[in-house]
N, C-alpha and C. Protein backbone atom coordinates (compact mmCIF):
# COMPACT_ATOMS: atom_id res chain seq x y z
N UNK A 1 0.85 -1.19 0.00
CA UNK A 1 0.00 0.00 0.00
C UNK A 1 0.89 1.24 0.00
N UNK A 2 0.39 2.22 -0.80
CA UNK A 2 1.53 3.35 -1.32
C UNK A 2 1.10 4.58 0.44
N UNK A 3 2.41 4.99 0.43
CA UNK A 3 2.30 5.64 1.87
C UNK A 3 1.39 7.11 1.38
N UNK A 4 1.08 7.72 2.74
CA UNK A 4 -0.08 8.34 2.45
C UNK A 4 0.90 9.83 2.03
N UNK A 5 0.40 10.90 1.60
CA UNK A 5 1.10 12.22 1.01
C UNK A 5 1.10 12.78 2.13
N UNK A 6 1.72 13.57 2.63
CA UNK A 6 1.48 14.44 4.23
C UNK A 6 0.70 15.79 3.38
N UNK A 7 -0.81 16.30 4.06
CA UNK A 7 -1.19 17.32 3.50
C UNK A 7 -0.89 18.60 3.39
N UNK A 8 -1.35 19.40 2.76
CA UNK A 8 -0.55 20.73 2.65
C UNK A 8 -0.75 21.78 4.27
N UNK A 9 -1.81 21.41 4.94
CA UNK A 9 -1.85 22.10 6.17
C UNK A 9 -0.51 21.69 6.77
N UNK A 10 0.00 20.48 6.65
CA UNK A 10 1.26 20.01 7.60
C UNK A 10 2.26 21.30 6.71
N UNK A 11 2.71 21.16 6.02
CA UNK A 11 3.81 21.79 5.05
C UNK A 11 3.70 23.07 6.19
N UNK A 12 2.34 23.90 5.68
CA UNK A 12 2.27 25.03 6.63
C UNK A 12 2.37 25.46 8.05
N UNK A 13 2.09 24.16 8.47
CA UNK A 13 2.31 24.55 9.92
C UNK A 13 3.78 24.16 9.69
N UNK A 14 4.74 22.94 9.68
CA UNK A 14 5.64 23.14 9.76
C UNK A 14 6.49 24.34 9.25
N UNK A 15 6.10 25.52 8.46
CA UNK A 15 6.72 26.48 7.45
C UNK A 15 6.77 27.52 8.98
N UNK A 16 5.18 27.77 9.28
CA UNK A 16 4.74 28.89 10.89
C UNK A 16 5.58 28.06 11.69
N UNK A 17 6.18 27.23 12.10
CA UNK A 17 7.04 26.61 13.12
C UNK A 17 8.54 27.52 12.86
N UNK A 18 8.62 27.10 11.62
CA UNK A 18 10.03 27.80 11.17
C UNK A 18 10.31 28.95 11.42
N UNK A 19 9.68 30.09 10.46
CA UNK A 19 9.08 31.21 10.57
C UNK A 19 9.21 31.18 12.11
N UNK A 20 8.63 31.25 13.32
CA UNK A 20 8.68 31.74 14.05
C UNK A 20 9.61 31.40 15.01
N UNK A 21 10.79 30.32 14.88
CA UNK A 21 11.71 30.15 15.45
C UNK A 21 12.95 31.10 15.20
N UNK A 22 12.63 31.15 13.91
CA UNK A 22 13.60 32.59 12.87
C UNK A 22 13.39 33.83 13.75
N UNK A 23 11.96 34.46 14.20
CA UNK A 23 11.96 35.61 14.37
C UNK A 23 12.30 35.23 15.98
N UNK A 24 12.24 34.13 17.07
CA UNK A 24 12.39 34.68 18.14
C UNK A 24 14.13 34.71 18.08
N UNK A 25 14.76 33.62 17.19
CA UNK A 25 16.32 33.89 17.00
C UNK A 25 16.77 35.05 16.40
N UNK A 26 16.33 36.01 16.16
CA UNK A 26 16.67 37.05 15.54
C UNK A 26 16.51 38.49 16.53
N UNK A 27 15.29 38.17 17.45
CA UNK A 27 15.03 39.19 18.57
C UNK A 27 15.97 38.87 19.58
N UNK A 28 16.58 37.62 19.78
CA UNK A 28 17.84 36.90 20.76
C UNK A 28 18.97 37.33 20.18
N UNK A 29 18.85 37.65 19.25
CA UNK A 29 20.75 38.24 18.69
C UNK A 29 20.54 39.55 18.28
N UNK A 30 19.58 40.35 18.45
CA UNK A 30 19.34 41.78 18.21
C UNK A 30 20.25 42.52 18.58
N UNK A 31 21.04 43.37 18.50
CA UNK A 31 22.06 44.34 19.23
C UNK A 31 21.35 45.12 20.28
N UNK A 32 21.94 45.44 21.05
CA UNK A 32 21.22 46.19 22.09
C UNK A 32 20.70 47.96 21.93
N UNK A 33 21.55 48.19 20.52
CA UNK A 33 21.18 49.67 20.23
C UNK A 33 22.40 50.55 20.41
N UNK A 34 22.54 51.57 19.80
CA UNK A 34 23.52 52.77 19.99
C UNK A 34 23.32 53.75 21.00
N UNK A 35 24.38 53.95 22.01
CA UNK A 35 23.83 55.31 22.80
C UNK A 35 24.94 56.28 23.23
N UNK A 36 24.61 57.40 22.82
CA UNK A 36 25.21 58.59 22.60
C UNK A 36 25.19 59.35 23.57
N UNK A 37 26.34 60.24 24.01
CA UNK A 37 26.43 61.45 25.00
C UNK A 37 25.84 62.65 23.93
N UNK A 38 25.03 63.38 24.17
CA UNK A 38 24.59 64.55 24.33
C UNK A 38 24.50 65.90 25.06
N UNK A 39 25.12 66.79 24.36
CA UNK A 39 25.02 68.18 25.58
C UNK A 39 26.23 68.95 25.91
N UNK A 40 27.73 68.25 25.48
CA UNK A 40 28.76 68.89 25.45
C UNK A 40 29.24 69.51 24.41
N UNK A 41 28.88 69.57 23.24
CA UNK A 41 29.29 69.97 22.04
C UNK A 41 27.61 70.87 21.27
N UNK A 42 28.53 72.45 21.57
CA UNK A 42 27.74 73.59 21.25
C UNK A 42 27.30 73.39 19.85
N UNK A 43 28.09 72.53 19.20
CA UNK A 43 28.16 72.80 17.71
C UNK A 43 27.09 71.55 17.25
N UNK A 44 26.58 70.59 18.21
CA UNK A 44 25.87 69.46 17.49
C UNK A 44 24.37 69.80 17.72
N UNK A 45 23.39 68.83 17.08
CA UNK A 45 22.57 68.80 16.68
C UNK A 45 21.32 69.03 17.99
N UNK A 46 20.02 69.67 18.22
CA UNK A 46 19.44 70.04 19.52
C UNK A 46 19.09 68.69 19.43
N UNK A 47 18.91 68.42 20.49
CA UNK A 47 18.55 66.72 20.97
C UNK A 47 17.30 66.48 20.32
N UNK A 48 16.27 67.31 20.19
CA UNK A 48 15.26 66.96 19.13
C UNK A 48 15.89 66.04 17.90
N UNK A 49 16.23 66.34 17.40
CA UNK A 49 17.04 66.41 15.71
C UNK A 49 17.83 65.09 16.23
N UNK A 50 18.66 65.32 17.13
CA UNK A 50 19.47 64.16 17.41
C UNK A 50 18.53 62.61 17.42
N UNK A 51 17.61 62.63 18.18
CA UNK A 51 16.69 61.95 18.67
C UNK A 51 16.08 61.28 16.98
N UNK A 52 15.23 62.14 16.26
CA UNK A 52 15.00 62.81 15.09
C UNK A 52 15.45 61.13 13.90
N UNK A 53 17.24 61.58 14.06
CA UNK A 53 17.94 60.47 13.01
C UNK A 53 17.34 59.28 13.16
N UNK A 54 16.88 58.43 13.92
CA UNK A 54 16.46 57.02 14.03
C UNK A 54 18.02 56.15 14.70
N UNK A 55 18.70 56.89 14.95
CA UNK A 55 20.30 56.14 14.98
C UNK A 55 20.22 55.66 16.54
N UNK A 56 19.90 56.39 17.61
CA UNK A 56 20.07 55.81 18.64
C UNK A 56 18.99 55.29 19.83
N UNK A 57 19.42 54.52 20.77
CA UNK A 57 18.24 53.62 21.22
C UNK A 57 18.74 54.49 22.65
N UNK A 58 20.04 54.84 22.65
CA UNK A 58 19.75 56.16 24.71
C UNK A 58 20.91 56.86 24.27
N UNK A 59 20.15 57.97 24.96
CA UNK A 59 20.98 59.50 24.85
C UNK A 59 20.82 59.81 26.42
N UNK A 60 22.38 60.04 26.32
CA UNK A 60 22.81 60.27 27.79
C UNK A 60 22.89 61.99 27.92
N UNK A 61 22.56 63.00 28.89
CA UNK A 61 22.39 64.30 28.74
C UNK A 61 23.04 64.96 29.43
N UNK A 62 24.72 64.83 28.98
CA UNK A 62 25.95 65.08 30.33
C UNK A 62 26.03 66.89 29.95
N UNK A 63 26.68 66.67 30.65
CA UNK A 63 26.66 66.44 32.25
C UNK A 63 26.22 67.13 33.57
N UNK A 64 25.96 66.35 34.30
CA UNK A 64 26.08 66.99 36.01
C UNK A 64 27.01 66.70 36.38
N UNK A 65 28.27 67.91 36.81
CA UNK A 65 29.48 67.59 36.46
C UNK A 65 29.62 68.07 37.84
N UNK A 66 28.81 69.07 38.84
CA UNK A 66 29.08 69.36 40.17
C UNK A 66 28.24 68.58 41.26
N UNK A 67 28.58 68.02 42.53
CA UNK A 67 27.66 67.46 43.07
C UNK A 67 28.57 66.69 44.29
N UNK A 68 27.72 66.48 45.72
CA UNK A 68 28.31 65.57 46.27
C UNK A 68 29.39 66.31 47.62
N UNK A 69 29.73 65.78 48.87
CA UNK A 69 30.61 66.07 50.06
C UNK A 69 29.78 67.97 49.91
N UNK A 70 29.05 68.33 49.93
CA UNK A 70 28.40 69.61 50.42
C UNK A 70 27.97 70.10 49.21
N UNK A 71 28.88 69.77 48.19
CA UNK A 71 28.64 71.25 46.87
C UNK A 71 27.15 71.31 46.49
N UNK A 72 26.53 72.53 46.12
CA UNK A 72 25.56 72.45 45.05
C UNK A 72 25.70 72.10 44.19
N UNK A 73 24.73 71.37 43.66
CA UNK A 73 24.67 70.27 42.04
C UNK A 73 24.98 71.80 41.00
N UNK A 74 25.42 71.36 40.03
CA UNK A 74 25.75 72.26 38.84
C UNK A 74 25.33 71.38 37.55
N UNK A 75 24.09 71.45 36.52
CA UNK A 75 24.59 70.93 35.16
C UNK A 75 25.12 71.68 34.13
N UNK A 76 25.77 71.03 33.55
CA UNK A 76 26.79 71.61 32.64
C UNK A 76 26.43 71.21 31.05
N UNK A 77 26.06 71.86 30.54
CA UNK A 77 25.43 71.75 28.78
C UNK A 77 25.94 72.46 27.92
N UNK A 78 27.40 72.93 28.07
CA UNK A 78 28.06 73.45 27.20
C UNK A 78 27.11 74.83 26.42
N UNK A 79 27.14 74.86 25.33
CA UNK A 79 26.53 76.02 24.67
C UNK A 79 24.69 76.10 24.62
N UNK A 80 24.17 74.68 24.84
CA UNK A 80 22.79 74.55 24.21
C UNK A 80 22.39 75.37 25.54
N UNK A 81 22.43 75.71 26.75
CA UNK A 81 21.24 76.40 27.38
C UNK A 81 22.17 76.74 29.06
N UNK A 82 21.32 77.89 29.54
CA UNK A 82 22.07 77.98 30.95
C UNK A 82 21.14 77.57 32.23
N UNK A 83 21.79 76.52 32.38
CA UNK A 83 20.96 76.00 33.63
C UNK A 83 20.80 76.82 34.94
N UNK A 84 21.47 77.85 35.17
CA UNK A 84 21.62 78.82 36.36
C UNK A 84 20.12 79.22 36.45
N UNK A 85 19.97 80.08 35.42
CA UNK A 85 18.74 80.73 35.19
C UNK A 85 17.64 79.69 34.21
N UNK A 86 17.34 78.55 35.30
CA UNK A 86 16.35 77.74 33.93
C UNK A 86 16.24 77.95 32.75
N UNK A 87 17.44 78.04 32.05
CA UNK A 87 17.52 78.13 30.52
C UNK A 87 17.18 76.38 30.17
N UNK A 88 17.34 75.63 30.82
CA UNK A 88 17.37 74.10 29.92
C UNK A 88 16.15 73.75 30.14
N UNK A 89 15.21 74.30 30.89
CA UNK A 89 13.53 73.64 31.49
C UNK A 89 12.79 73.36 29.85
N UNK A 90 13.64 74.25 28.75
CA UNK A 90 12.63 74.41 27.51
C UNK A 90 13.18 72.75 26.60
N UNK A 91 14.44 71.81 27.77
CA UNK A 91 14.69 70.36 26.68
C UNK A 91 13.72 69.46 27.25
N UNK A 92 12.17 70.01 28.51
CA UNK A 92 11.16 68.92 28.74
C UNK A 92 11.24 68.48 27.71
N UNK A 93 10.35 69.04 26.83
CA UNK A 93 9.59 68.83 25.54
C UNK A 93 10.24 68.01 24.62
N UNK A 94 11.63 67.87 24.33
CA UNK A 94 12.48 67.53 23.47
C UNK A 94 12.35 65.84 24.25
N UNK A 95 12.78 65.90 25.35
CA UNK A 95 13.07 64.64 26.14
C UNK A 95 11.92 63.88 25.98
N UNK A 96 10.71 64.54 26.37
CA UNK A 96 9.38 63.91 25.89
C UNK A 96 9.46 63.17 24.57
N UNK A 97 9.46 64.18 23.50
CA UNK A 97 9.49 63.42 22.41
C UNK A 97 10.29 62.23 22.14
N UNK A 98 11.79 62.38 22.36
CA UNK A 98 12.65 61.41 22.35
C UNK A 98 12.16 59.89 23.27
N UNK A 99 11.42 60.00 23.93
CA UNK A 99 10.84 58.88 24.94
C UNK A 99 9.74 58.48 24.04
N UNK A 100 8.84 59.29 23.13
CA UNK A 100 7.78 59.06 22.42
C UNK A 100 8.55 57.78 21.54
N UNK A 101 9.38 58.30 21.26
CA UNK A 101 10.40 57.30 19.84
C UNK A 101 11.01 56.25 19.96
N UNK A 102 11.06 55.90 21.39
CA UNK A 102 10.75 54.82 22.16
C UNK A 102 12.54 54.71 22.62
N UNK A 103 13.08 56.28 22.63
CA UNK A 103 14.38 56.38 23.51
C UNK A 103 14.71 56.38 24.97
N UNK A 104 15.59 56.04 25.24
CA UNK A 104 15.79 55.78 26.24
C UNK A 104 16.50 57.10 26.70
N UNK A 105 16.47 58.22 27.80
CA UNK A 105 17.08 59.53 28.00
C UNK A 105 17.07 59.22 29.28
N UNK A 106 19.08 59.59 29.69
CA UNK A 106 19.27 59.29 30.86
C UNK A 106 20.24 60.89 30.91
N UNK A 107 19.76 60.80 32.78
CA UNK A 107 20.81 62.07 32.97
C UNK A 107 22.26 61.50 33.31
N UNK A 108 23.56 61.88 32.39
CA UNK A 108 24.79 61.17 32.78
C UNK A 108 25.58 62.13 33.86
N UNK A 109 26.22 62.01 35.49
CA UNK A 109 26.88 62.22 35.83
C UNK A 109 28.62 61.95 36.07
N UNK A 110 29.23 63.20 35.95
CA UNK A 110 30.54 62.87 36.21
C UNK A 110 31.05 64.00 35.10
N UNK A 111 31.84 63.15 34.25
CA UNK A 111 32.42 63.77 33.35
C UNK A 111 34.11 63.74 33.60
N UNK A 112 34.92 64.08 32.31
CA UNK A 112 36.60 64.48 32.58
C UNK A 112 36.52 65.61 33.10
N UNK A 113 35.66 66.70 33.29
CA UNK A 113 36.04 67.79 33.94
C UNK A 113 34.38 68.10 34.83
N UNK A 114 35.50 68.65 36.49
CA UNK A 114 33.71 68.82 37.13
C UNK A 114 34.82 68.98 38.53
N UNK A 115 33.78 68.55 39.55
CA UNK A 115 33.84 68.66 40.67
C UNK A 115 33.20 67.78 41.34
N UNK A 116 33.29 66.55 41.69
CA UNK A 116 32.17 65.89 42.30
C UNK A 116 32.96 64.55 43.25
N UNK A 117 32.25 64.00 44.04
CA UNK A 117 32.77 63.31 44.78
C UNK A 117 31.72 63.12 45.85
N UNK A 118 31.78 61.76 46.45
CA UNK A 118 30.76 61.36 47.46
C UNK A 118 31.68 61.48 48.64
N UNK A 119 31.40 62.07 50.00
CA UNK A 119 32.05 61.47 51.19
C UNK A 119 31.77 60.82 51.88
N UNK A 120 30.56 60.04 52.03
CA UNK A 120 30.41 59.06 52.80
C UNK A 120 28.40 58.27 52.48
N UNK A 121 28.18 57.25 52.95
CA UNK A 121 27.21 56.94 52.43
C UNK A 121 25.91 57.97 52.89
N UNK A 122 26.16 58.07 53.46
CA UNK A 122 24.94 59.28 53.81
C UNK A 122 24.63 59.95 52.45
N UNK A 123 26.38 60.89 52.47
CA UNK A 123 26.86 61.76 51.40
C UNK A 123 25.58 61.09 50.13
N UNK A 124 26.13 59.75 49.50
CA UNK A 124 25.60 59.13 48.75
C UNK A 124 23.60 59.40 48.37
N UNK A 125 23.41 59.17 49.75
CA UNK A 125 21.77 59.40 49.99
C UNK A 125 21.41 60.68 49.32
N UNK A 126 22.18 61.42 49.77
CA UNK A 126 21.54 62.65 49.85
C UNK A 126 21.72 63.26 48.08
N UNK A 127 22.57 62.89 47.60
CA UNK A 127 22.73 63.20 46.38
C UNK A 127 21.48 61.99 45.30
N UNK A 128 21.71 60.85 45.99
CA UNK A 128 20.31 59.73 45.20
C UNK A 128 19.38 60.19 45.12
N UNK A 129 18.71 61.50 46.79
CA UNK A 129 17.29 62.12 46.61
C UNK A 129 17.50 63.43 45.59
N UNK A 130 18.27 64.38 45.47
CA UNK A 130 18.46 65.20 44.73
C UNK A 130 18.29 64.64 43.17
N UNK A 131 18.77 63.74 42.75
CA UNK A 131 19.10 63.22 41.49
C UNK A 131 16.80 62.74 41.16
N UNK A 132 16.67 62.14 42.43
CA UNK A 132 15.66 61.31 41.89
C UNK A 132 14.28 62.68 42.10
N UNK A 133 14.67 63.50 42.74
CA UNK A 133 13.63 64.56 43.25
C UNK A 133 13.67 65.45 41.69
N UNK A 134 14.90 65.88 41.18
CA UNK A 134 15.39 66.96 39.98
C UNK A 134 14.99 66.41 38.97
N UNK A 135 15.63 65.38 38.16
CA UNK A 135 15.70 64.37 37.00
C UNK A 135 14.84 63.36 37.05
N UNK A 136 14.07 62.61 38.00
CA UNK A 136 13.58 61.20 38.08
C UNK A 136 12.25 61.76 38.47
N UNK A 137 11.42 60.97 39.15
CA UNK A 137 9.94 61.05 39.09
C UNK A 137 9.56 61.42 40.49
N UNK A 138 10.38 61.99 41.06
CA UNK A 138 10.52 62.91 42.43
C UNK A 138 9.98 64.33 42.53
N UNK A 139 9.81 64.88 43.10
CA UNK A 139 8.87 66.00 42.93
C UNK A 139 10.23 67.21 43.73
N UNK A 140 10.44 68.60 43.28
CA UNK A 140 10.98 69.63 43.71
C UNK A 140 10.74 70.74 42.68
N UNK A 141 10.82 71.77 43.57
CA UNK A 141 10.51 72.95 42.78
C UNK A 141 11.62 73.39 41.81
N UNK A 142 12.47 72.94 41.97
CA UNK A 142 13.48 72.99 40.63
C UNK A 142 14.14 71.86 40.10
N UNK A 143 14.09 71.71 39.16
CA UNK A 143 13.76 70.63 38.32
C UNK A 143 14.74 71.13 36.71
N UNK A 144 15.87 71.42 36.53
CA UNK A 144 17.10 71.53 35.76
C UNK A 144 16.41 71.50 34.15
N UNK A 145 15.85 70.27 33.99
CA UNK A 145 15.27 70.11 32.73
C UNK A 145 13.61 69.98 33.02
N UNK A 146 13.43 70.92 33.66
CA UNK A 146 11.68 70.83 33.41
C UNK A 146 11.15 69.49 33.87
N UNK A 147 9.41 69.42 33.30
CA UNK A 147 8.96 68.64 34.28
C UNK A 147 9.05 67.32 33.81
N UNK A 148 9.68 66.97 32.43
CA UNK A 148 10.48 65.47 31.81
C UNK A 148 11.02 64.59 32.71
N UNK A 149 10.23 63.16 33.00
CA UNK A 149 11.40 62.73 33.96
C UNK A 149 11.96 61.50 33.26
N UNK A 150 13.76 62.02 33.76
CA UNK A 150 14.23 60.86 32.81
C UNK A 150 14.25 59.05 33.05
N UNK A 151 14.60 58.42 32.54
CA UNK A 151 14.84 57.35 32.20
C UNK A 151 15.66 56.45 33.17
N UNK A 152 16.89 57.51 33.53
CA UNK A 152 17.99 56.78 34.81
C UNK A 152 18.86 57.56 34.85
N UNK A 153 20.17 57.14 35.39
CA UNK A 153 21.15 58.02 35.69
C UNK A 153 22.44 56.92 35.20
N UNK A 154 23.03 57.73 34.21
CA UNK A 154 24.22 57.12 33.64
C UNK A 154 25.55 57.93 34.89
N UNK A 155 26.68 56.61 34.86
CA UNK A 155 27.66 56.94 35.70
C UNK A 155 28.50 56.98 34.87
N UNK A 156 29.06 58.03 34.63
CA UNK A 156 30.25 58.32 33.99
C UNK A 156 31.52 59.18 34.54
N UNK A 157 32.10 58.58 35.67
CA UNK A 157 32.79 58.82 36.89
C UNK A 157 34.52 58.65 36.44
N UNK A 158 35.08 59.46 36.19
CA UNK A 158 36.59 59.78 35.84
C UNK A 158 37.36 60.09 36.77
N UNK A 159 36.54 61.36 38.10
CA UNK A 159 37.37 61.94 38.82
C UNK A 159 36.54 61.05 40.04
N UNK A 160 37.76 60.59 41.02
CA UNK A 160 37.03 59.62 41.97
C UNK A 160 37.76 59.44 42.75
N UNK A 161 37.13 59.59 43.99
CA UNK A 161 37.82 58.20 45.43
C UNK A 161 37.16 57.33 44.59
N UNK A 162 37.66 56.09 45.84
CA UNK A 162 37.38 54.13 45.05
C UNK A 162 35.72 54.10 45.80
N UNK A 163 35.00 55.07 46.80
CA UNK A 163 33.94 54.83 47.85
C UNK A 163 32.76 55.44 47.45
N UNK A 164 31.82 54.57 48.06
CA UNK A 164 30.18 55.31 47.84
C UNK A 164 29.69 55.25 46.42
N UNK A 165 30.12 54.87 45.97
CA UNK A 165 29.66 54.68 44.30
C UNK A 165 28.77 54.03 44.48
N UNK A 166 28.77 52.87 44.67
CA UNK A 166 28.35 51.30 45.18
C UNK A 166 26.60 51.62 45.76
N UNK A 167 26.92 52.49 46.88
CA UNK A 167 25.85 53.22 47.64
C UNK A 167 24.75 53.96 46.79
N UNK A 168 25.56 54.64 46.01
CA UNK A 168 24.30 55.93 44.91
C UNK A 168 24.24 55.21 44.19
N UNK A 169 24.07 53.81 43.59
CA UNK A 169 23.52 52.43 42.56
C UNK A 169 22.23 52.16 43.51
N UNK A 170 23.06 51.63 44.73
CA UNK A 170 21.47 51.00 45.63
C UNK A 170 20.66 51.87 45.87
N UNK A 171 20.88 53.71 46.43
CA UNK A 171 19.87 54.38 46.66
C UNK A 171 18.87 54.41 45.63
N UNK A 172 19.65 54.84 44.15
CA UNK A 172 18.86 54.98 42.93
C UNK A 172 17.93 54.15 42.44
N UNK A 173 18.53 52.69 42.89
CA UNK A 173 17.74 51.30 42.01
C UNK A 173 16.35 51.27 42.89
N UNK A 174 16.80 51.81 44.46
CA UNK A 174 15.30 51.70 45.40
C UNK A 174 14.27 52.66 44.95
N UNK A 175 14.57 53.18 43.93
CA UNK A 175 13.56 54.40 43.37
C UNK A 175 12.95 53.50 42.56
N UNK A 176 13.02 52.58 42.31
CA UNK A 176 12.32 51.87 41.38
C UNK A 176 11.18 51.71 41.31
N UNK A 177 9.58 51.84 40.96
CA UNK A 177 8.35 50.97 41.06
C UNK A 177 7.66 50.80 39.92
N UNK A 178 6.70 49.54 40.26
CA UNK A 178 6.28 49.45 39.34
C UNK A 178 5.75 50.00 38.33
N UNK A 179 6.21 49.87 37.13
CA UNK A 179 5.58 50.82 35.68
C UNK A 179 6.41 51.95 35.70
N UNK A 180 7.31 52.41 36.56
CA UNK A 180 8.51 53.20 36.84
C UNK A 180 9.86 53.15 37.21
N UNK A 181 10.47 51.93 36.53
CA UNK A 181 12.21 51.69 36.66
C UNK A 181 12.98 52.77 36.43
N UNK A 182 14.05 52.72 37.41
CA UNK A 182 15.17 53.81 37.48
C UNK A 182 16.15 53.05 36.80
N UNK A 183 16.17 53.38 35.51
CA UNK A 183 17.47 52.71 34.66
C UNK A 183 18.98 52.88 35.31
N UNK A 184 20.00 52.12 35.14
CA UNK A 184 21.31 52.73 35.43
C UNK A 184 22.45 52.32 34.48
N UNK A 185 22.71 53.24 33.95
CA UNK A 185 23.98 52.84 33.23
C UNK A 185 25.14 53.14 33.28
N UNK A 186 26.47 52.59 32.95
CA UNK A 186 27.57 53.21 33.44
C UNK A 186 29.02 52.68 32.12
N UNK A 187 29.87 54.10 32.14
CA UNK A 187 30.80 54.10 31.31
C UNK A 187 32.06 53.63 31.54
N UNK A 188 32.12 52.70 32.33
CA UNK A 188 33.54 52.21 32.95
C UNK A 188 35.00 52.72 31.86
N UNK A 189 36.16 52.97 32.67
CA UNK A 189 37.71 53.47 31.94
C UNK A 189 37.84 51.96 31.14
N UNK A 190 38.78 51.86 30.55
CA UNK A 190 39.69 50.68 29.48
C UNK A 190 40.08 49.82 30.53
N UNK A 191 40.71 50.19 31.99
CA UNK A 191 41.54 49.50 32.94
C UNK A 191 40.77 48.58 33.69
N UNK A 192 40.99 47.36 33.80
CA UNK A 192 39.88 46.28 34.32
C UNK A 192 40.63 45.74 35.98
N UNK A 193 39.85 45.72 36.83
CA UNK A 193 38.56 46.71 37.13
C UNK A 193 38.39 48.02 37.35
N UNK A 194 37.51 48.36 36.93
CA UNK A 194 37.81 49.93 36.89
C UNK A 194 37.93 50.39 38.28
N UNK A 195 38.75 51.52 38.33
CA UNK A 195 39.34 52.20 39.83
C UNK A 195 37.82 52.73 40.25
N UNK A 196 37.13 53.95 39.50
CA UNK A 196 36.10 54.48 40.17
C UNK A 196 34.62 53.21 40.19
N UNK A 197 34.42 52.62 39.82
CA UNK A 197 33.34 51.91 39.43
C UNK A 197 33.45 50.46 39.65
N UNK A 198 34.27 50.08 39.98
CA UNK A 198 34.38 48.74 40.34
C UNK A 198 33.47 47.96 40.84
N UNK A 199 33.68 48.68 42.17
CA UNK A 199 32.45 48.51 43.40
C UNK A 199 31.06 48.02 43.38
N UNK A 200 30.87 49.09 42.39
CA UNK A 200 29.52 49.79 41.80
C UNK A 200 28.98 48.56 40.94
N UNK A 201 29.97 48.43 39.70
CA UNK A 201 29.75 47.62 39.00
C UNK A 201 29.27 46.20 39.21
N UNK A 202 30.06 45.74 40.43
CA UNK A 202 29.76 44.63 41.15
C UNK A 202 28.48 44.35 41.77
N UNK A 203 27.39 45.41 42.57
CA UNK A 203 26.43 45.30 42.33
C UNK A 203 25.72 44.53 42.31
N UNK A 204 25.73 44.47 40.31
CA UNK A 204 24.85 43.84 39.25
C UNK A 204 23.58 45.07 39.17
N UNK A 205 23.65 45.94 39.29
CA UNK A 205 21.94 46.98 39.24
C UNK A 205 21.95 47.42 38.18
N UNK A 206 23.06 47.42 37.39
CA UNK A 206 23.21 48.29 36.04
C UNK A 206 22.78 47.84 35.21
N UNK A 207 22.01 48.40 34.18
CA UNK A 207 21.11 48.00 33.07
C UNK A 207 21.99 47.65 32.04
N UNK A 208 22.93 49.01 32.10
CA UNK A 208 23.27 48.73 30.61
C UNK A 208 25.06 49.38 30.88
N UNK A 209 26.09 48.74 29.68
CA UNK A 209 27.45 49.09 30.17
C UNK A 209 27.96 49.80 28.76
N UNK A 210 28.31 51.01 28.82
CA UNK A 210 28.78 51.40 27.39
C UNK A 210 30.50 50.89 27.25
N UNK A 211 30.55 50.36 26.24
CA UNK A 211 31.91 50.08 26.24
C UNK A 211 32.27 50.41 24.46
């Protein structure tokens, strides 16, 4: 007796089997996306526009380059706006949009040039509520970039003791709730393990690692 033909529904389902093993292997090897510093260079594009290209998946918005052992916070945005006198409250809108586009906008602290430094974990606290009260979904009457709240707080820490890093990861990550994650990302040096971030890194709270 001649064997039976397998019908064409089989063909198809085995084809939708395929097909969809393809697309979840393809969302498993996806790159994680491009992400760019924004805000030091007078001469580039307003973060609208930046946002705009389709090129990147997080824009970091350096820097807060003062902060920490007493100082008042300072951000620093090079030419686009003066934060003294709420000149930057007008990049809400921009940040908004960029989140519409399904970006990721984090405020990056540190920088090669600044002033900043934690002295002790307290120190740490008190700068986690500032960060999450100003930038994050914290409430204060001044608020650097308007009433946009960002995404997380990128560490991009050059000038450093080896201490308290570690500390302003855990304060930040406890900001977390539901339908409202405090992203964290961080730019570690070339030198393994890194001197300022080590600590920190160790963790594990960090979302994402630019390298």
């Amino acid at each position: 007796m001649a064997a039976k033909t397998p019908s064409i529904h089989v063909f198809f389902l085995i084809s939708f089997l395929l097909l969809l093993a393809l697309i979840q292997f393809t969302q498993a090897t996806k790159p994680g996306g491009i992400a760019i510093y924004w805000g030091q260079n007078g001469y580039e594009t307003t973060l609208d526009e930046t946002c705009a290209t389709g090129l990147y998946k997080y824009v970091n918005i350096a820097f807060l380059n003062k902060f920490g052992s007493g100082r008042i916070p300072e951000l620093n945005l090079a030419g686009h706006c003066n934060p003294k006198y709420g000149g930057c409250k007008v990049l809400s809108t921009a940040i908004r949009n960029c989140q519409k586009r399904g970006i990721k906008v984090m405020l990056s602290i540190g920088g090669g040039i600044g002033q900043y430094s934690l002295a002790s974990k307290a120190d740490a606290k008190t700068v986690a509520t500032y960060l999450h009260n100003s930038f994050l979904g914290g409430v204060s009457t001044s608020r650097p970039l308007g009433n946009a709240v960002l995404d997380g707080i990128d560490f991009n820490i050059e000038l450093c003791s080896t201490k308290y890093w570690d500390d302003l990861a855990r304060y930040l990550a406890a900001y977390s709730r539901p339908g409202r994650k405090v992203y964290l990302s961080a730019a570690p040096q070339c030198p393994f393990p890194d001197r300022c971030l080590g600590a920190a890194l160790n963790t594990a709270l960090f979302d994402y690692i630019w390298v």
